[in-house]
PDB file of N, CA and C in Angstrom:
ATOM      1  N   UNK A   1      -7.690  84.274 -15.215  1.00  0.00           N
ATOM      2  CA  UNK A   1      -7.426  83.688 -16.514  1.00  0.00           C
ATOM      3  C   UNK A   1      -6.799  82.311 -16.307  1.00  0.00           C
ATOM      4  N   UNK A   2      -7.583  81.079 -17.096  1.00  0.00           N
ATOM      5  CA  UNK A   2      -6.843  79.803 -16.876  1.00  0.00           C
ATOM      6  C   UNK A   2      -6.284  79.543 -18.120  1.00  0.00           C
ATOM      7  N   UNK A   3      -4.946  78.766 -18.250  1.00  0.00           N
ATOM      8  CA  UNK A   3      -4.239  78.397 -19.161  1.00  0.00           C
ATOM      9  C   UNK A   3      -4.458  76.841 -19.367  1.00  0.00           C
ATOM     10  N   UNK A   4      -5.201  76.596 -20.341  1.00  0.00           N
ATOM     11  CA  UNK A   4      -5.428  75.037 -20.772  1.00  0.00           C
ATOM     12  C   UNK A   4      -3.886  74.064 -21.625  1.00  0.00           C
ATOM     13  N   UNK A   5      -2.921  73.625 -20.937  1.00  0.00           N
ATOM     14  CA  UNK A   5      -2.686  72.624 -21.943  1.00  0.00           C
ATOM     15  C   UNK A   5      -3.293  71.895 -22.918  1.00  0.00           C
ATOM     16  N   UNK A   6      -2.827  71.980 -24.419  1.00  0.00           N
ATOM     17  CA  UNK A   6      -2.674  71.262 -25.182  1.00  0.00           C
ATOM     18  C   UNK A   6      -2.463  69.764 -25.623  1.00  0.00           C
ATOM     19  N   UNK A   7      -1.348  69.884 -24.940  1.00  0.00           N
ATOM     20  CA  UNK A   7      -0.263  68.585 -25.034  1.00  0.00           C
ATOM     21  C   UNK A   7      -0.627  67.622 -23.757  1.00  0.00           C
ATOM     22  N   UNK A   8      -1.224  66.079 -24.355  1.00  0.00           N
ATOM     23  CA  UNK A   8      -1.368  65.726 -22.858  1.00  0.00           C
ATOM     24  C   UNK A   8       0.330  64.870 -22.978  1.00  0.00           C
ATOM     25  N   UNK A   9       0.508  63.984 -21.754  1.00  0.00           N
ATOM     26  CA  UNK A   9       1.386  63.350 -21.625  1.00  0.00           C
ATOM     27  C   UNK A   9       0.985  61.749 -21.720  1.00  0.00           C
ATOM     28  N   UNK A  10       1.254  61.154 -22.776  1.00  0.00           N
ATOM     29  CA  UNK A  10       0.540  59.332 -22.896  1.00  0.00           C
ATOM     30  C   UNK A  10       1.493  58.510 -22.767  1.00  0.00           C
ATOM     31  N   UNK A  11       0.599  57.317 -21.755  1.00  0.00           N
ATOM     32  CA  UNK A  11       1.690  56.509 -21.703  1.00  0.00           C
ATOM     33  C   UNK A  11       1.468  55.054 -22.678  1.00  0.00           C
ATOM     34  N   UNK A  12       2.365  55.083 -23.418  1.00  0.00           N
ATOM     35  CA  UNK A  12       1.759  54.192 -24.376  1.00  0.00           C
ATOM     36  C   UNK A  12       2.786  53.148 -24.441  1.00  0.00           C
ATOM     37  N   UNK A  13       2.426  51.674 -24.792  1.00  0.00           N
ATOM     38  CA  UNK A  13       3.936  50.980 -24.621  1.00  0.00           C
ATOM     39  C   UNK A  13       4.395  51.041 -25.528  1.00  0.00           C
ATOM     40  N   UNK A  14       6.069  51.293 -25.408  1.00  0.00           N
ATOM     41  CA  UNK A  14       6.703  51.513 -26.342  1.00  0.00           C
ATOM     42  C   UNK A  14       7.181  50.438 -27.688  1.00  0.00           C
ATOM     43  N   UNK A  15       6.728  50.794 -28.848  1.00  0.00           N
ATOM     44  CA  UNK A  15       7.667  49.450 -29.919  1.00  0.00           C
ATOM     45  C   UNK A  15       6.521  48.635 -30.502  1.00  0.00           C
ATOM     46  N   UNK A  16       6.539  47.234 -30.440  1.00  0.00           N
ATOM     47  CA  UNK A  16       6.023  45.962 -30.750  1.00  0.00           C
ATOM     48  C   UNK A  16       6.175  45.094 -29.853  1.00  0.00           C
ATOM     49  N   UNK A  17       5.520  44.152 -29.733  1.00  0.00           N
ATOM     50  CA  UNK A  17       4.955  43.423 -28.788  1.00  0.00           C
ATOM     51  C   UNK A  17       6.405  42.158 -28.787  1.00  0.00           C
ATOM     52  N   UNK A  18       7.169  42.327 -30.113  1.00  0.00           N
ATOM     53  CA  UNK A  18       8.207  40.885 -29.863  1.00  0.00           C
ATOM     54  C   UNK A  18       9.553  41.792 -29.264  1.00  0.00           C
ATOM     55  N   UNK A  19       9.716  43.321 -29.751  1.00  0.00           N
ATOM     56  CA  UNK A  19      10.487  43.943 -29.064  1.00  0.00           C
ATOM     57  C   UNK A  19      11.088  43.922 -27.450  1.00  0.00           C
ATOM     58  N   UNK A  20       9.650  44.436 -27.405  1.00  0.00           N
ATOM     59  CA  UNK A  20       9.403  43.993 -25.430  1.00  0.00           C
ATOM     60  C   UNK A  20       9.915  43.162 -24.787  1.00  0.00           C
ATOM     61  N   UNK A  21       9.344  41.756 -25.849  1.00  0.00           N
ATOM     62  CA  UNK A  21       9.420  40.649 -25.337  1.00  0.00           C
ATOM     63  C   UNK A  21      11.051  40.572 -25.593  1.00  0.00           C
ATOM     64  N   UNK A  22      11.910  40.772 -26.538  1.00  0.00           N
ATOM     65  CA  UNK A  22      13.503  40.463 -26.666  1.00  0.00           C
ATOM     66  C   UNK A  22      14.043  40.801 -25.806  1.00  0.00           C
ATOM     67  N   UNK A  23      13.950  42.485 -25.366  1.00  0.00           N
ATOM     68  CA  UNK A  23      14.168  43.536 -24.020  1.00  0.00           C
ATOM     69  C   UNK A  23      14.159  42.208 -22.656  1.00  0.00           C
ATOM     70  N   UNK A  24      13.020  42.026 -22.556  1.00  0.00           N
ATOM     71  CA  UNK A  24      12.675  40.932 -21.045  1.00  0.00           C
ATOM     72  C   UNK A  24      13.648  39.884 -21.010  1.00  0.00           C
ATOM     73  N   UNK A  25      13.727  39.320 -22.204  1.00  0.00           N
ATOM     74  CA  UNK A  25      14.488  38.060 -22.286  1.00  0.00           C
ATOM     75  C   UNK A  25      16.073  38.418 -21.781  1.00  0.00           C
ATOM     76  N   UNK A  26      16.505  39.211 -22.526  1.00  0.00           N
ATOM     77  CA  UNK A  26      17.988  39.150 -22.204  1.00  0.00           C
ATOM     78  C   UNK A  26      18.152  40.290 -21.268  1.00  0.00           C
ATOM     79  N   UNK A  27      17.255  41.048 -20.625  1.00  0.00           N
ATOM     80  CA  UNK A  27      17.563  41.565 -19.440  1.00  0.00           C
ATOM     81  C   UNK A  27      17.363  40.422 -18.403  1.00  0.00           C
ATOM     82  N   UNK A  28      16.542  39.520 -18.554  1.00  0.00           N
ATOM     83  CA  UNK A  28      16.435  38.525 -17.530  1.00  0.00           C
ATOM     84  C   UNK A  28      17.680  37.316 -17.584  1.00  0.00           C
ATOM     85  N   UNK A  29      17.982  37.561 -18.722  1.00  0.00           N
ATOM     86  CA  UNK A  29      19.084  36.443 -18.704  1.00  0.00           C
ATOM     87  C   UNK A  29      20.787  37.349 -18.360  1.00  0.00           C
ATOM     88  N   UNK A  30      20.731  38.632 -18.371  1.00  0.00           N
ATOM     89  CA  UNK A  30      21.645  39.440 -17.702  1.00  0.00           C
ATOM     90  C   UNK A  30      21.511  39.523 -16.425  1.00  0.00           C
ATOM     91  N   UNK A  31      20.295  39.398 -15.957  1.00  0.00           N
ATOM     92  CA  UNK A  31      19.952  39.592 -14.715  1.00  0.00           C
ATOM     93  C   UNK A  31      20.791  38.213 -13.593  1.00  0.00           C
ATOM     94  N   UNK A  32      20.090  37.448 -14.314  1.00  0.00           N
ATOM     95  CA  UNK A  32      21.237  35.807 -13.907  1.00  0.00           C
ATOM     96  C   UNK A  32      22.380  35.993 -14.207  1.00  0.00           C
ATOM     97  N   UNK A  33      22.948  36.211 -14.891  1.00  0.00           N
ATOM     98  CA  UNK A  33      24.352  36.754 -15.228  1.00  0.00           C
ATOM     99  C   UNK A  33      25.223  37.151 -14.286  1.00  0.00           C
ATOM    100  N   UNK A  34      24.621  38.452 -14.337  1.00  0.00           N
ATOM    101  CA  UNK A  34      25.168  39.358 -12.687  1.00  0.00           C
ATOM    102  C   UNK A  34      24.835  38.811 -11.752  1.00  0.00           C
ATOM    103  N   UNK A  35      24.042  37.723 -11.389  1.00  0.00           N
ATOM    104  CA  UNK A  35      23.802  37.150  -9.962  1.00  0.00           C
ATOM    105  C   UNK A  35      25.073  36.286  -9.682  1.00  0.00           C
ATOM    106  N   UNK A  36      25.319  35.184 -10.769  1.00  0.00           N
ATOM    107  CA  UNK A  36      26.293  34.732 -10.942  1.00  0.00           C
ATOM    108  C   UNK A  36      27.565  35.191 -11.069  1.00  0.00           C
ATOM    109  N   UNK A  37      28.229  36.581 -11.555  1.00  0.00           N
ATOM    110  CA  UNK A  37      29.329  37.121 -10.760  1.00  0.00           C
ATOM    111  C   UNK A  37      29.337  36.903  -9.737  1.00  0.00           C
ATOM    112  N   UNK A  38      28.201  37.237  -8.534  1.00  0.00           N
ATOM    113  CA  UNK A  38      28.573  37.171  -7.030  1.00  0.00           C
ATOM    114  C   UNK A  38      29.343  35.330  -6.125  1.00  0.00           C
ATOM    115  N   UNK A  39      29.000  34.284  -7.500  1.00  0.00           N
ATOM    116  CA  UNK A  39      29.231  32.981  -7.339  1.00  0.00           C
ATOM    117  C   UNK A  39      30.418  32.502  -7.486  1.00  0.00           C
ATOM    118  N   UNK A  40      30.740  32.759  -8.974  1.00  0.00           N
ATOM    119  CA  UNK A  40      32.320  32.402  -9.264  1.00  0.00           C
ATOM    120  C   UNK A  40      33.379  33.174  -8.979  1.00  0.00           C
ATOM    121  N   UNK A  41      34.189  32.851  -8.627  1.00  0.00           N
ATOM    122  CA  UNK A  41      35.438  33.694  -8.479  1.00  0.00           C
ATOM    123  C   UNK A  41      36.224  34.157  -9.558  1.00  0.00           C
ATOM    124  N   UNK A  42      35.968  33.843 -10.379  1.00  0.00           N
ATOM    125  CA  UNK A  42      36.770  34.210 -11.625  1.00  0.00           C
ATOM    126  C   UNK A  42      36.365  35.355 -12.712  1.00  0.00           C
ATOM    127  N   UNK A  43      35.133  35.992 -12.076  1.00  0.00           N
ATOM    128  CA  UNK A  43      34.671  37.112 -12.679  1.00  0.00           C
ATOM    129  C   UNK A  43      33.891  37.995 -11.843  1.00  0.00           C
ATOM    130  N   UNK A  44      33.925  38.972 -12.117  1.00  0.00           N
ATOM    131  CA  UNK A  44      33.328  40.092 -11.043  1.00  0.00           C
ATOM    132  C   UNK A  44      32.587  41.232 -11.914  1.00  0.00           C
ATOM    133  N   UNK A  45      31.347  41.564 -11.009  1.00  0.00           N
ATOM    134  CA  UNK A  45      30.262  43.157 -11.362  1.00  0.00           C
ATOM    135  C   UNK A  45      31.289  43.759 -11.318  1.00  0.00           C
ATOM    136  N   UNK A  46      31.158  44.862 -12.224  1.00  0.00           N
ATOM    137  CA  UNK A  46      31.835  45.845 -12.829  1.00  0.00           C
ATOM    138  C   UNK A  46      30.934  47.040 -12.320  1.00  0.00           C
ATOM    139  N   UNK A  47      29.273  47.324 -12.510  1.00  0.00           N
ATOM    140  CA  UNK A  47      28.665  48.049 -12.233  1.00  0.00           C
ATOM    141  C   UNK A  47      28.816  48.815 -10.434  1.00  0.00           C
ATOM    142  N   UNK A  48      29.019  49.512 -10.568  1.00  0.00           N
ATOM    143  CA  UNK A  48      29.331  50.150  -9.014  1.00  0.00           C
ATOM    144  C   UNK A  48      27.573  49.794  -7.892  1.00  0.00           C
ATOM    145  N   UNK A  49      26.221  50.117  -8.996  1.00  0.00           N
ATOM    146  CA  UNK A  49      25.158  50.307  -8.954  1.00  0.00           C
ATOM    147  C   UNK A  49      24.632  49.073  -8.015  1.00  0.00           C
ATOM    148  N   UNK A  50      25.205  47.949  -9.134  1.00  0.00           N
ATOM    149  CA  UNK A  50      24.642  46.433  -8.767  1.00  0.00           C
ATOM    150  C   UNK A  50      25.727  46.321  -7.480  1.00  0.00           C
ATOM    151  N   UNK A  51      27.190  46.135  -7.622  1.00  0.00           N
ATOM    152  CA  UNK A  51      27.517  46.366  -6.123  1.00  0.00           C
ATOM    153  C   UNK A  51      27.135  46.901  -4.921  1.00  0.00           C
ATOM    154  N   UNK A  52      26.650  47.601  -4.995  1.00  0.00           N
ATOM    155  CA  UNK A  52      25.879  48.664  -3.702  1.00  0.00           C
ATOM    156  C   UNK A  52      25.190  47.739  -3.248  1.00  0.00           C
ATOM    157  N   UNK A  53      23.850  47.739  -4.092  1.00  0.00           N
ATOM    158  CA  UNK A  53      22.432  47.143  -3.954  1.00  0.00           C
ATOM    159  C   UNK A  53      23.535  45.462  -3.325  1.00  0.00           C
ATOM    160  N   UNK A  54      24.265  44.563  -3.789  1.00  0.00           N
ATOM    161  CA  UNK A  54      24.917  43.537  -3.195  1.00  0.00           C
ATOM    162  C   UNK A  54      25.288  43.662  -1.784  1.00  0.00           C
ATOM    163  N   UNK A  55      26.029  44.759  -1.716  1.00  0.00           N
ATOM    164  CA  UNK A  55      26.468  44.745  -0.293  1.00  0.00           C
ATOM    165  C   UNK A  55      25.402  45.037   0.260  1.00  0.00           C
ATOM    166  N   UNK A  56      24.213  46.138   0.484  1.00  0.00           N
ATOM    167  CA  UNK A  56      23.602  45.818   1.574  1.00  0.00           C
ATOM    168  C   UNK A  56      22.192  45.349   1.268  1.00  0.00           C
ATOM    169  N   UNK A  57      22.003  44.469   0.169  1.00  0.00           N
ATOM    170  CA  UNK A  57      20.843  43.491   0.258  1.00  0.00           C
ATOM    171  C   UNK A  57      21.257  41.855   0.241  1.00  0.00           C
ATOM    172  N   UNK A  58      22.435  41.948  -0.320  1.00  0.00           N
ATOM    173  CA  UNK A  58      22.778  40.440  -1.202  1.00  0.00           C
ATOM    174  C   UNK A  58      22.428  40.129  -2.227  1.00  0.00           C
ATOM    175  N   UNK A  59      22.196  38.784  -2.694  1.00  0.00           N
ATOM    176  CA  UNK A  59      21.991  38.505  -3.519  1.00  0.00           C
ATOM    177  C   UNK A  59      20.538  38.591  -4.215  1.00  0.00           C
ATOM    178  N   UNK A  60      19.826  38.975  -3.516  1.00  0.00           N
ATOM    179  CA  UNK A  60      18.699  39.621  -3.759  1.00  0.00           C
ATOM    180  C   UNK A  60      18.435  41.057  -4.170  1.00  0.00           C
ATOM    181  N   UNK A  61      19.447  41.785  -3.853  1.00  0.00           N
ATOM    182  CA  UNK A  61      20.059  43.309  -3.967  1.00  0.00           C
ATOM    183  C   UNK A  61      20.635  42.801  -5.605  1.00  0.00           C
ATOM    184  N   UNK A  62      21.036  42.075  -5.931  1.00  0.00           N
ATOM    185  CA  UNK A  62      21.347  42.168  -7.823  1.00  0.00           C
ATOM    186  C   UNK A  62      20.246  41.903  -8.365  1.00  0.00           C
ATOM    187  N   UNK A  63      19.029  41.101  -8.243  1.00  0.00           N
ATOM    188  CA  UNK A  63      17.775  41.323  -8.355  1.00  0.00           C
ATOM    189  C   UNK A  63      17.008  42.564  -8.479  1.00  0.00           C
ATOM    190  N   UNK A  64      17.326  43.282  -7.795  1.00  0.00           N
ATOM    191  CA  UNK A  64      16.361  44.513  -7.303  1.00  0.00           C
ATOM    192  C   UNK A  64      16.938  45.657  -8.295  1.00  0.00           C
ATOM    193  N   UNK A  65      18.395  45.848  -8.307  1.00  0.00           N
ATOM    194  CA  UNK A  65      19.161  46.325  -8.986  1.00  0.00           C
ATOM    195  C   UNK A  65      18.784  46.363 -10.645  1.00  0.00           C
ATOM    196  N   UNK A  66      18.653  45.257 -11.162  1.00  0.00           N
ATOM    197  CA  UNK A  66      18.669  44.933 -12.529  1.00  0.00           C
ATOM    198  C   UNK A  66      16.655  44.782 -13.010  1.00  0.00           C
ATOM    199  N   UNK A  67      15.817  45.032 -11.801  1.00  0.00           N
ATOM    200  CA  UNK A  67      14.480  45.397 -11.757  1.00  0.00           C
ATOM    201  C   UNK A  67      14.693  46.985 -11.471  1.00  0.00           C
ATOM    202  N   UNK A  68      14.936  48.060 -11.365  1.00  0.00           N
ATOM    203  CA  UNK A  68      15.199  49.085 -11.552  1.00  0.00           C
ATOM    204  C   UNK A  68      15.775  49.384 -12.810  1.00  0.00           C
ATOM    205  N   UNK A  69      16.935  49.169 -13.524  1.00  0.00           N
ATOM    206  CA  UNK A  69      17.238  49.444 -14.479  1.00  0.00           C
ATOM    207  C   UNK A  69      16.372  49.004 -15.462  1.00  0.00           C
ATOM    208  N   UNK A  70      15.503  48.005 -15.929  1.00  0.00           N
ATOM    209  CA  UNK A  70      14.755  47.512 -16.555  1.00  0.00           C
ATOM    210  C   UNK A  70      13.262  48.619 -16.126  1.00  0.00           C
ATOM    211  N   UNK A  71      12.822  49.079 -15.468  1.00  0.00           N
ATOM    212  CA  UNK A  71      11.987  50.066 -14.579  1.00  0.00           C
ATOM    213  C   UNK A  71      12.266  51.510 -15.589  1.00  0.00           C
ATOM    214  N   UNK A  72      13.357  51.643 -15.369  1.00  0.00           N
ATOM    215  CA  UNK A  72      14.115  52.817 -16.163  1.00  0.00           C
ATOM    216  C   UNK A  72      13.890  52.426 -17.967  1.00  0.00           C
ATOM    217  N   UNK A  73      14.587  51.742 -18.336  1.00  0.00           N
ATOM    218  CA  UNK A  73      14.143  51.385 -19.487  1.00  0.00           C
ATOM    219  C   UNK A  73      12.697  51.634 -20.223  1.00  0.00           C
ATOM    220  N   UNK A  74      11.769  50.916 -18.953  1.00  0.00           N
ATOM    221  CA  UNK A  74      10.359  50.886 -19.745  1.00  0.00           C
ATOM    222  C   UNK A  74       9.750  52.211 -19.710  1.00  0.00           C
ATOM    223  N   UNK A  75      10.025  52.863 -18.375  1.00  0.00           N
ATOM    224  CA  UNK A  75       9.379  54.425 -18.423  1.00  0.00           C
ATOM    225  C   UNK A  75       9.573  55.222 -19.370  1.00  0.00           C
ATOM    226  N   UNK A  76      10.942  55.168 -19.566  1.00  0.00           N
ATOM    227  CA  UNK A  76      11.153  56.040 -20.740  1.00  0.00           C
ATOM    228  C   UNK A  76      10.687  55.592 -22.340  1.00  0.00           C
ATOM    229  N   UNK A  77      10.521  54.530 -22.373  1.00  0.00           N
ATOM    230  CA  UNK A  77       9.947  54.157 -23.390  1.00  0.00           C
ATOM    231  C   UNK A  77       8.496  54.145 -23.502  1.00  0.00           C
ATOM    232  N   UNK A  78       7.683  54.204 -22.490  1.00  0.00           N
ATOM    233  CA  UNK A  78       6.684  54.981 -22.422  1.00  0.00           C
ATOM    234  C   UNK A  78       6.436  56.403 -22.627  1.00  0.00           C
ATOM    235  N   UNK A  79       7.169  57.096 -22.240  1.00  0.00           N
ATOM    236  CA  UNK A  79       7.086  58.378 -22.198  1.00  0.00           C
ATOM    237  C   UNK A  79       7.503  58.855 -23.618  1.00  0.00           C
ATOM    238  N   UNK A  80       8.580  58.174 -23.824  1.00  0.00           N
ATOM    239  CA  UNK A  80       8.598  58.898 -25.611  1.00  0.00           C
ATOM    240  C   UNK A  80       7.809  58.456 -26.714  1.00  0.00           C
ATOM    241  N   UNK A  81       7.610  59.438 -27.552  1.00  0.00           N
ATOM    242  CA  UNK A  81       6.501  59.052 -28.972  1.00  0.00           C
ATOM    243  C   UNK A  81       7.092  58.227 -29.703  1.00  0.00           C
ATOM    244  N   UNK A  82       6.325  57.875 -30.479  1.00  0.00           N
ATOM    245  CA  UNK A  82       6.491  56.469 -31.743  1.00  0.00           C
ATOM    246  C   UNK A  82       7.283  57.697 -32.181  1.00  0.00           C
ATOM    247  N   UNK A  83       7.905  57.296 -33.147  1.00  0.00           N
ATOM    248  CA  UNK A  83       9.100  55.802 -33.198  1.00  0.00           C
ATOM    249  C   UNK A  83      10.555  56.405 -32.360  1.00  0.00           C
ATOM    250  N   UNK A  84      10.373  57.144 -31.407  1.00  0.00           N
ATOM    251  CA  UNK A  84      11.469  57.359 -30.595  1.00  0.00           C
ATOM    252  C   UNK A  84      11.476  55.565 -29.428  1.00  0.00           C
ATOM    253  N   UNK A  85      10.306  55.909 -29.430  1.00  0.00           N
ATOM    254  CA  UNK A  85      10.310  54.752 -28.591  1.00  0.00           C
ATOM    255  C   UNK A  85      10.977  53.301 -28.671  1.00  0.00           C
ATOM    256  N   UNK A  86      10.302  52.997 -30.073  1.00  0.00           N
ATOM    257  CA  UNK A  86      10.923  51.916 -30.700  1.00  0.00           C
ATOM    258  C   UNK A  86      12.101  51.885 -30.847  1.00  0.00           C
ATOM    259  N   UNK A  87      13.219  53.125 -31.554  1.00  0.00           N
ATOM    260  CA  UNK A  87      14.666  53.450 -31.254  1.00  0.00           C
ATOM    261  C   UNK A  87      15.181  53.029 -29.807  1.00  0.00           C
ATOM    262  N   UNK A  88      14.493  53.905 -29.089  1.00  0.00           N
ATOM    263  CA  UNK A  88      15.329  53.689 -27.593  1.00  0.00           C
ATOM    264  C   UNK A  88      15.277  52.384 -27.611  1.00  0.00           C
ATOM    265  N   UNK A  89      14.072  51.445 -27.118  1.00  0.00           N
ATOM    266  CA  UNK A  89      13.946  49.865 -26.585  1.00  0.00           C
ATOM    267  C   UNK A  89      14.855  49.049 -27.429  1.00  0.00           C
ATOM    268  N   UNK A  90      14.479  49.632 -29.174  1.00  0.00           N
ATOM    269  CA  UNK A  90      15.725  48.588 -29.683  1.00  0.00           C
ATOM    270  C   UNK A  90      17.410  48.826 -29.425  1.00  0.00           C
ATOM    271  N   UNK A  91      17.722  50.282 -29.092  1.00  0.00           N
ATOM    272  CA  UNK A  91      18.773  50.129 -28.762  1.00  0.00           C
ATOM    273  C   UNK A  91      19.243  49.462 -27.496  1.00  0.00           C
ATOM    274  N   UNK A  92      18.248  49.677 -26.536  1.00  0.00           N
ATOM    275  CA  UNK A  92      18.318  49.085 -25.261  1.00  0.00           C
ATOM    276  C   UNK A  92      18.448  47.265 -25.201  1.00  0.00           C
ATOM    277  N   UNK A  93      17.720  46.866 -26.624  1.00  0.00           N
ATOM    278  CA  UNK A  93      18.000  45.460 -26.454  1.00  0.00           C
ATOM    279  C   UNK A  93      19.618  44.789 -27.122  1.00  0.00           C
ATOM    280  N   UNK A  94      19.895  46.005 -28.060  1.00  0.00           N
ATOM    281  CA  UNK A  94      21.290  45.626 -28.350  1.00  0.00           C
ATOM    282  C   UNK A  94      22.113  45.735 -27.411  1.00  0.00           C
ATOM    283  N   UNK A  95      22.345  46.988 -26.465  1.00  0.00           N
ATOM    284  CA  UNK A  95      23.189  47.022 -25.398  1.00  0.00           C
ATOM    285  C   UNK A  95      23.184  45.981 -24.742  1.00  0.00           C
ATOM    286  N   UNK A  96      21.729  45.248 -24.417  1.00  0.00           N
ATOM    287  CA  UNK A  96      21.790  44.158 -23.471  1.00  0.00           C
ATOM    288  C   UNK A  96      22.060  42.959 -24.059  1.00  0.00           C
ATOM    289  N   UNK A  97      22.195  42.798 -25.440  1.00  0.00           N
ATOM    290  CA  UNK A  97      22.692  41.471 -26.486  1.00  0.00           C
ATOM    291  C   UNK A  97      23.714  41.335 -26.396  1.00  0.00           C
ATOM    292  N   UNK A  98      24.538  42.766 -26.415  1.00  0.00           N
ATOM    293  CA  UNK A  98      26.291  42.634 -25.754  1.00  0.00           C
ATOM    294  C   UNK A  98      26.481  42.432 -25.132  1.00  0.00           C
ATOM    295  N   UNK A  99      25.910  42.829 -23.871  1.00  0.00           N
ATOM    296  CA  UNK A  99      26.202  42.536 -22.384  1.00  0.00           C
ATOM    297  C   UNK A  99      25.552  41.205 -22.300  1.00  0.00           C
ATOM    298  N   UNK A 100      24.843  40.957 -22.522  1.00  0.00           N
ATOM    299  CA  UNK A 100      24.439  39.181 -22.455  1.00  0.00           C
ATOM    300  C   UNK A 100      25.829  38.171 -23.243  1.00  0.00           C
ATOM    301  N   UNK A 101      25.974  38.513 -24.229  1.00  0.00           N
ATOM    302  CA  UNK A 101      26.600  37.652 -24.779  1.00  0.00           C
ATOM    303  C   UNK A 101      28.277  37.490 -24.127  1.00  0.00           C
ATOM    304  N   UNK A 102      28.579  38.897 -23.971  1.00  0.00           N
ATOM    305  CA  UNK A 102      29.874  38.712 -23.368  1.00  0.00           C
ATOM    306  C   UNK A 102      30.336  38.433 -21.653  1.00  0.00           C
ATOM    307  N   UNK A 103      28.853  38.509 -21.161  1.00  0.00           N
ATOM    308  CA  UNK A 103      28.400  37.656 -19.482  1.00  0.00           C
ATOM    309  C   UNK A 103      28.562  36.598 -19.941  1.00  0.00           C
ATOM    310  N   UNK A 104      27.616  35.829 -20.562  1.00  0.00           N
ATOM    311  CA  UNK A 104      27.788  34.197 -20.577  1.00  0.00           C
ATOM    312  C   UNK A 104      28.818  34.253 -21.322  1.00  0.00           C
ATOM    313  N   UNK A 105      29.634  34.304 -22.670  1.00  0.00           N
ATOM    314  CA  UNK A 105      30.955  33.605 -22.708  1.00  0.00           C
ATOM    315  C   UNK A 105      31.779  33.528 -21.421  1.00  0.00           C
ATOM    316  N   UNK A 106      31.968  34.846 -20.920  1.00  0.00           N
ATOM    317  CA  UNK A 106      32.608  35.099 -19.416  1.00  0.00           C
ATOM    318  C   UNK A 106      32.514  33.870 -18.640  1.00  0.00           C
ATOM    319  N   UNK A 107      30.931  34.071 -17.829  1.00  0.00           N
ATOM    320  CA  UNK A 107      31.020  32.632 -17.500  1.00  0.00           C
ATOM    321  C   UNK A 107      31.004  31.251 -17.670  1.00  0.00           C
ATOM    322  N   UNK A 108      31.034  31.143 -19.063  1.00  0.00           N
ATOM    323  CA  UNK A 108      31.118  29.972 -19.553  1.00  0.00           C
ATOM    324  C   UNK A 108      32.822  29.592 -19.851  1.00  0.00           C
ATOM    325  N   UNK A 109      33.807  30.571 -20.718  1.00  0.00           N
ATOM    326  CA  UNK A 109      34.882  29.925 -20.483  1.00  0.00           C
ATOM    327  C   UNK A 109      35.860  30.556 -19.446  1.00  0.00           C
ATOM    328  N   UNK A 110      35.820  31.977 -18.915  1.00  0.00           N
ATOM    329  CA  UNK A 110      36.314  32.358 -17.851  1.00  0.00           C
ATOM    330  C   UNK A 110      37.403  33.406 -18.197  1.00  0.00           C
ATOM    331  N   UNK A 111      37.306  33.897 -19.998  1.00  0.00           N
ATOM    332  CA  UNK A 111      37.744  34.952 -19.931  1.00  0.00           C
ATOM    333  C   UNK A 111      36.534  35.959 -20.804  1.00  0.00           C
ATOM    334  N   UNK A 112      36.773  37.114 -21.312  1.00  0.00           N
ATOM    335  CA  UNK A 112      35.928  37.948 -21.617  1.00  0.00           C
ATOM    336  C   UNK A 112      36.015  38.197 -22.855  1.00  0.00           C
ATOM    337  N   UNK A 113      35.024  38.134 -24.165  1.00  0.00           N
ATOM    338  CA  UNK A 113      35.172  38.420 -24.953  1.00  0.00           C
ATOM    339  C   UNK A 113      35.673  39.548 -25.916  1.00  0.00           C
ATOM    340  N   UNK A 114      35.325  40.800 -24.954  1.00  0.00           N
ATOM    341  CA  UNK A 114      35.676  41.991 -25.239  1.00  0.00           C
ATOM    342  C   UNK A 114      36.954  42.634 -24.180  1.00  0.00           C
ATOM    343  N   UNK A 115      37.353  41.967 -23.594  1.00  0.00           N
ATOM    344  CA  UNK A 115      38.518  42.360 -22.582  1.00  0.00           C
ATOM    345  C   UNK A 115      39.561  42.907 -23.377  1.00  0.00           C
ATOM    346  N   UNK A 116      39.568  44.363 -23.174  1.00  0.00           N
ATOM    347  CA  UNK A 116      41.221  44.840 -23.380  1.00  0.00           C
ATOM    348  C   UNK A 116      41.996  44.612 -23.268  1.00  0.00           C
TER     349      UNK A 116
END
């Protein structure tokens, strides 16, 4: 006796096409961000993750780091159905609107916007 699934598994991209595109932008401009912790002295990765990947790649290791998490991001937003999808990515681009915005003030005036 064979048992046929039903349900296939699709990978479909997740959202709208300017979504995506917001996601890329300020993960890429976080991505510079965190490279730039490793530059100035006056601010430091917080992420344990991106540290690792630093110590034993360098500065190419925060690269690789922040291409994995972005990796993570899109799979799962593939993998889930409309409009979960669209939820996740847009929340994913707010998280990274915060974290963008309060990286560059950081490095721009050298304290943190959200610092306790």
């Amino acid at each position: 006796m064979t048992v046929e699934r039903s349900h296939t598994l699709e990978f479909d991209p997740p959202g709208t096409v300017g979504l995506r595109v917001a996601f890329f932008v300020l993960w890429g401009i976080d991505m510079v961000a965190a490279t730039l912790f490793f530059l100035v002295p006056y601010a430091t990765e917080l992420n344990p993750v991106t540290v690792l990947f630093y110590d034993v790649f360098g500065l190419p290791g925060v690269a690789l780091a922040a291409t994995c998490y972005a990796a993570v991001v899109v799979a799962i937003g593939h993998v889930l159905s409309d409009p979960l999808d669209r939820r996740f990515v847009g929340g994913m681009v707010a998280v990274y609107l915060v974290l963008v915005t309060n990286n560059v003030v950081l490095l721009v005036s050298g304290s943190s916007p959200i610092a306790a």
